[in-house]
N, C-alpha and C. Protein backbone atom coordinates (compact mmCIF):
# COMPACT_ATOMS: atom_id res chain seq x y z
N UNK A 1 34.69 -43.59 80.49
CA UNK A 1 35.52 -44.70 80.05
C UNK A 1 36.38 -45.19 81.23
N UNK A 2 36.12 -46.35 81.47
CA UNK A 2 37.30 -47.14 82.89
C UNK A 2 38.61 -47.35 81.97
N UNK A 3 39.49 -46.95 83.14
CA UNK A 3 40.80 -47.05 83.19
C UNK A 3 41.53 -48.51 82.98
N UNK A 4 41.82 -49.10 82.02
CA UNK A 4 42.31 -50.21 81.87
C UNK A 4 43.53 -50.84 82.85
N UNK A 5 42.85 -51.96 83.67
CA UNK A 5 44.21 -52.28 84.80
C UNK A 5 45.03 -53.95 83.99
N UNK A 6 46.33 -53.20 84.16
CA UNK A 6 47.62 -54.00 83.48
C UNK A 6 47.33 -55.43 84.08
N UNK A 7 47.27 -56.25 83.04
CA UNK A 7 47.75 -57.73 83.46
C UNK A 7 48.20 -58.62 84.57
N UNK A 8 47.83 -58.91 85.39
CA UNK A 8 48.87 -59.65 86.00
C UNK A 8 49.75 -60.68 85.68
N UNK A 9 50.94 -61.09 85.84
CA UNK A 9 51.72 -62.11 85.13
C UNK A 9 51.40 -62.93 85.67
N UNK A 10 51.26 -63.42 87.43
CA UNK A 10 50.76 -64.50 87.72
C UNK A 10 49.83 -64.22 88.80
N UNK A 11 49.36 -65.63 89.37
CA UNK A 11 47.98 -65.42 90.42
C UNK A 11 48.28 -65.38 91.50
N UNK A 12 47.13 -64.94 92.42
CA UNK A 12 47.46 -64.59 94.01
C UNK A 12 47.78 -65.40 94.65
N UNK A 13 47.87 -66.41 94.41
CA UNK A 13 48.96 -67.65 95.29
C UNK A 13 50.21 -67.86 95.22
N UNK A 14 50.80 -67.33 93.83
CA UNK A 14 51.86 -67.17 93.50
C UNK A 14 52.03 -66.06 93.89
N UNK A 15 52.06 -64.82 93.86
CA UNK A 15 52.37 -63.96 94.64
C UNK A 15 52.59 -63.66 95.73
N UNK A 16 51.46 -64.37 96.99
CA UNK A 16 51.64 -64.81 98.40
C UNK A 16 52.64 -65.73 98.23
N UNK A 17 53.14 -66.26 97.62
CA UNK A 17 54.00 -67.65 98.35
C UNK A 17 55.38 -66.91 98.30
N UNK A 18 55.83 -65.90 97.49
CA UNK A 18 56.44 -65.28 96.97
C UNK A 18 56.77 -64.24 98.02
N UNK A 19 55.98 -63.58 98.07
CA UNK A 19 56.20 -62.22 99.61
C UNK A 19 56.16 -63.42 100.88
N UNK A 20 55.31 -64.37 101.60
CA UNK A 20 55.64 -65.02 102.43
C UNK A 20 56.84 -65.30 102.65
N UNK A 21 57.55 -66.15 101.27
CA UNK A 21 59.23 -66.17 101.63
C UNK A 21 59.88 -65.71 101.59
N UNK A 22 59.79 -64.25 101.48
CA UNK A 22 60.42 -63.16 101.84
C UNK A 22 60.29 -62.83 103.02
N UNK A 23 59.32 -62.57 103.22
CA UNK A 23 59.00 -62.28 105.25
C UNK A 23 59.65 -63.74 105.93
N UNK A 24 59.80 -64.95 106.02
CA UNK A 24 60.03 -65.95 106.61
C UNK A 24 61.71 -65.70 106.52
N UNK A 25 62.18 -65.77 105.52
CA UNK A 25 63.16 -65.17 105.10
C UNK A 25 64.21 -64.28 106.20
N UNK A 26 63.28 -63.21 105.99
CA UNK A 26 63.67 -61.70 106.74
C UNK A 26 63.63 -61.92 107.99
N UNK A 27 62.77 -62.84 108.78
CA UNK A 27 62.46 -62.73 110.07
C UNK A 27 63.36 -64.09 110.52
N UNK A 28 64.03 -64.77 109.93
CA UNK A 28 65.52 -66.24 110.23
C UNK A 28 66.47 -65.43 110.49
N UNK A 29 66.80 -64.27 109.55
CA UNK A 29 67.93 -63.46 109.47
C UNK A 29 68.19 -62.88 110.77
N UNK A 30 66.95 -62.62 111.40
CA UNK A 30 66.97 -61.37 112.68
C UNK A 30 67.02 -62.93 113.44
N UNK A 31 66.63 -63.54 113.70
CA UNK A 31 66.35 -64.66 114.68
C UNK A 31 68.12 -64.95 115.43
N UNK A 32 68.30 -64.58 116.06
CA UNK A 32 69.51 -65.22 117.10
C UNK A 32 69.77 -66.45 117.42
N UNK A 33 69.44 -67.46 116.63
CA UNK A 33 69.65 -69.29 116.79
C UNK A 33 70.91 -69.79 116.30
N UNK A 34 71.45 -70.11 116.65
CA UNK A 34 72.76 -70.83 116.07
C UNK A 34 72.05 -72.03 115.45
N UNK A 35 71.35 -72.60 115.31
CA UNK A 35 70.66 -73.81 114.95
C UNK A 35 70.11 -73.40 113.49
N UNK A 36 69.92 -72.31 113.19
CA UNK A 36 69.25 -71.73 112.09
C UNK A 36 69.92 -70.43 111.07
N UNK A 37 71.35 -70.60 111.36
CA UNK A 37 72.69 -69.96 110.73
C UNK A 37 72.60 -70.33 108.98
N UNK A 38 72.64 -71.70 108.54
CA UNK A 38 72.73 -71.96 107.43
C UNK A 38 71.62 -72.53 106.61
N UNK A 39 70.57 -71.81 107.09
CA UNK A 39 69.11 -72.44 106.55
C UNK A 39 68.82 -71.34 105.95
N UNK A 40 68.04 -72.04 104.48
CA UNK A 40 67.55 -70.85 103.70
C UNK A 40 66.19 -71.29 102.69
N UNK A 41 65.44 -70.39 103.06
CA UNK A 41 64.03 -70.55 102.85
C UNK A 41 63.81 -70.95 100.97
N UNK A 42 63.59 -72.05 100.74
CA UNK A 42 63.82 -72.53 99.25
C UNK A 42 62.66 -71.84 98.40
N UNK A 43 61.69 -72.12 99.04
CA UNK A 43 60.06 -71.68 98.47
C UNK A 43 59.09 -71.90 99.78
N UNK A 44 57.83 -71.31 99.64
CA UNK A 44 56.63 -71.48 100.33
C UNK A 44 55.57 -71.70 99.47
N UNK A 45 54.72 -72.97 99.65
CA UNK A 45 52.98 -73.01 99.07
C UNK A 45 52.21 -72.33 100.18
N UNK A 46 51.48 -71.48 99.62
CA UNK A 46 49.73 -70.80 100.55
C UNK A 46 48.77 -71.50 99.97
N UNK A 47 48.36 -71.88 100.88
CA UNK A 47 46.89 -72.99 100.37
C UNK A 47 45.85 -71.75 100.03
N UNK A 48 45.01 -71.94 98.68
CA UNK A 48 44.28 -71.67 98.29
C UNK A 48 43.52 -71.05 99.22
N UNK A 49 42.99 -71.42 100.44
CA UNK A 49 42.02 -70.37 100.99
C UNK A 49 42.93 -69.92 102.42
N UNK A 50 44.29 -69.72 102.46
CA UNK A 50 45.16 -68.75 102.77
C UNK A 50 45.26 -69.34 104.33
N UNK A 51 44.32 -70.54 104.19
CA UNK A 51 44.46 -70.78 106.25
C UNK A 51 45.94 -71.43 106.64
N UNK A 52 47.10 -71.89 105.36
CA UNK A 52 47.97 -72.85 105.75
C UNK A 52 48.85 -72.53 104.57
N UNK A 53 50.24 -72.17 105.03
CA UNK A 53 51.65 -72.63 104.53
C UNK A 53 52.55 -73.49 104.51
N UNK A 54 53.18 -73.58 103.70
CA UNK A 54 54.25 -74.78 103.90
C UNK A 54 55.31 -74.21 103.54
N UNK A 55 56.35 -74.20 104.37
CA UNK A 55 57.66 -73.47 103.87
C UNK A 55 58.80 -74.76 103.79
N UNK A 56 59.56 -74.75 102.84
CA UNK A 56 60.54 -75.69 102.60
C UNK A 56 61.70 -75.06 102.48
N UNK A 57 62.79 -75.63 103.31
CA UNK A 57 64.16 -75.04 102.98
C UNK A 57 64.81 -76.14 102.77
N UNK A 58 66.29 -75.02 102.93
CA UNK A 58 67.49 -75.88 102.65
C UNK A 58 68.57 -75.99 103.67
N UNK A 59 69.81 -76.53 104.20
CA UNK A 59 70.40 -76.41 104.52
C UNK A 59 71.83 -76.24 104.14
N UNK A 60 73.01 -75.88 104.70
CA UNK A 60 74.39 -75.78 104.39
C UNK A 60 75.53 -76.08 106.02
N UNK A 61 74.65 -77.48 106.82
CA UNK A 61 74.99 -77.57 108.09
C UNK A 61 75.99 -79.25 107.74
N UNK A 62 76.75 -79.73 108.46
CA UNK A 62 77.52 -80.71 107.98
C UNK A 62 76.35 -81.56 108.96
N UNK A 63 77.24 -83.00 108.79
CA UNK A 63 76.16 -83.89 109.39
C UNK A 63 74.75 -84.06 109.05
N UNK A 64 73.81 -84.22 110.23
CA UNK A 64 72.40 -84.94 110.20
C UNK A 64 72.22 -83.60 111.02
N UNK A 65 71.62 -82.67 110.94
CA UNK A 65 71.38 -81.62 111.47
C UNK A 65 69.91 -81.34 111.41
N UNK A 66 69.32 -82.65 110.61
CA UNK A 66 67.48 -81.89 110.61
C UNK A 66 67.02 -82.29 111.32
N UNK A 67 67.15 -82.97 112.78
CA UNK A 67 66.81 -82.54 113.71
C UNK A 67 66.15 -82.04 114.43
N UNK A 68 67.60 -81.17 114.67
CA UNK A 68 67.81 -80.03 115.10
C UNK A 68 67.00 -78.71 114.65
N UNK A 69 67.42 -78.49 113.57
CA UNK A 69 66.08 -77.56 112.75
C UNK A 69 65.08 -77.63 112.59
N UNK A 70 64.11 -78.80 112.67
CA UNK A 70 62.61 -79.11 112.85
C UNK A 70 62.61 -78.69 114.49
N UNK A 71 63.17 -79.10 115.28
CA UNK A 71 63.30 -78.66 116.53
C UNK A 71 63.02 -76.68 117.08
N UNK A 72 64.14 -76.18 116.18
CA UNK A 72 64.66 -74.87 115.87
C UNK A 72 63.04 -74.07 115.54
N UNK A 73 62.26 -74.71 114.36
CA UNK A 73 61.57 -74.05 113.90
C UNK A 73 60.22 -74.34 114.75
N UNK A 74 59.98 -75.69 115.14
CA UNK A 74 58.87 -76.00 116.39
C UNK A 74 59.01 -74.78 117.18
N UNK A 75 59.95 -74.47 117.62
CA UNK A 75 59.97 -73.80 118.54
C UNK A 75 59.85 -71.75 118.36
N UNK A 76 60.13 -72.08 116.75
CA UNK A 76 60.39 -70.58 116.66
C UNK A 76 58.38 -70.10 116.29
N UNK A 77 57.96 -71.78 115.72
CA UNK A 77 57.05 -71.00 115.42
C UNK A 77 55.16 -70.04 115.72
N UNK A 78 55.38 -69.90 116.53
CA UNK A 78 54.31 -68.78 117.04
C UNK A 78 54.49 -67.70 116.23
N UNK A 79 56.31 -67.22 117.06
CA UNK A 79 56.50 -65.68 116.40
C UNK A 79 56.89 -66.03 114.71
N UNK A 80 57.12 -66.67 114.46
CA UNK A 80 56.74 -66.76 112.28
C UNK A 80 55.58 -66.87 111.94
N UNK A 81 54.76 -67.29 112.75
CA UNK A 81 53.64 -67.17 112.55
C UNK A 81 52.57 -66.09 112.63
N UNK A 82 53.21 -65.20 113.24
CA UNK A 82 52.96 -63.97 113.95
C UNK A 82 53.13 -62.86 112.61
């Protein structure tokens, strides 16, 4: 008799998008940018066949500061990508 495996509540895209913005997350925190102090990772989509993310945040910077942060993240991203 096989061992009955529990439900999942939701699907593997939802789940990746879910741990992704956690790791994207985790790895801003360690990042040393003053440019990237008050940014916070809102959600991430993983495309269906896993080749491409999209991460969307937020900010808490005064002014016109996006920029600067498209700038911030151009540049950060290899190692987030990594």
């Amino acid at each position: 008799m096989r061992k009955r495996v529990p439900s999942r509540d939701y699907p593997r895209t939802a789940r990746l998008n879910s741990l992704v913005q956690e790791i994207v997350a985790e790895e801003l925190e360690r990042i040393d940018d003053e440019r990237l102090e008050l940014v916070t990772v809102t959600s991430v989509v993983v495309d269906g066949d896993l080749a491409r993310a999209v991460v969307y945040y937020d900010h808490s910077r005064g002014d016109d500061p996006e920029v600067t942060i498209q700038e911030a993240f151009a540049q950060l991203r290899p190692r987030l990508q990594s």
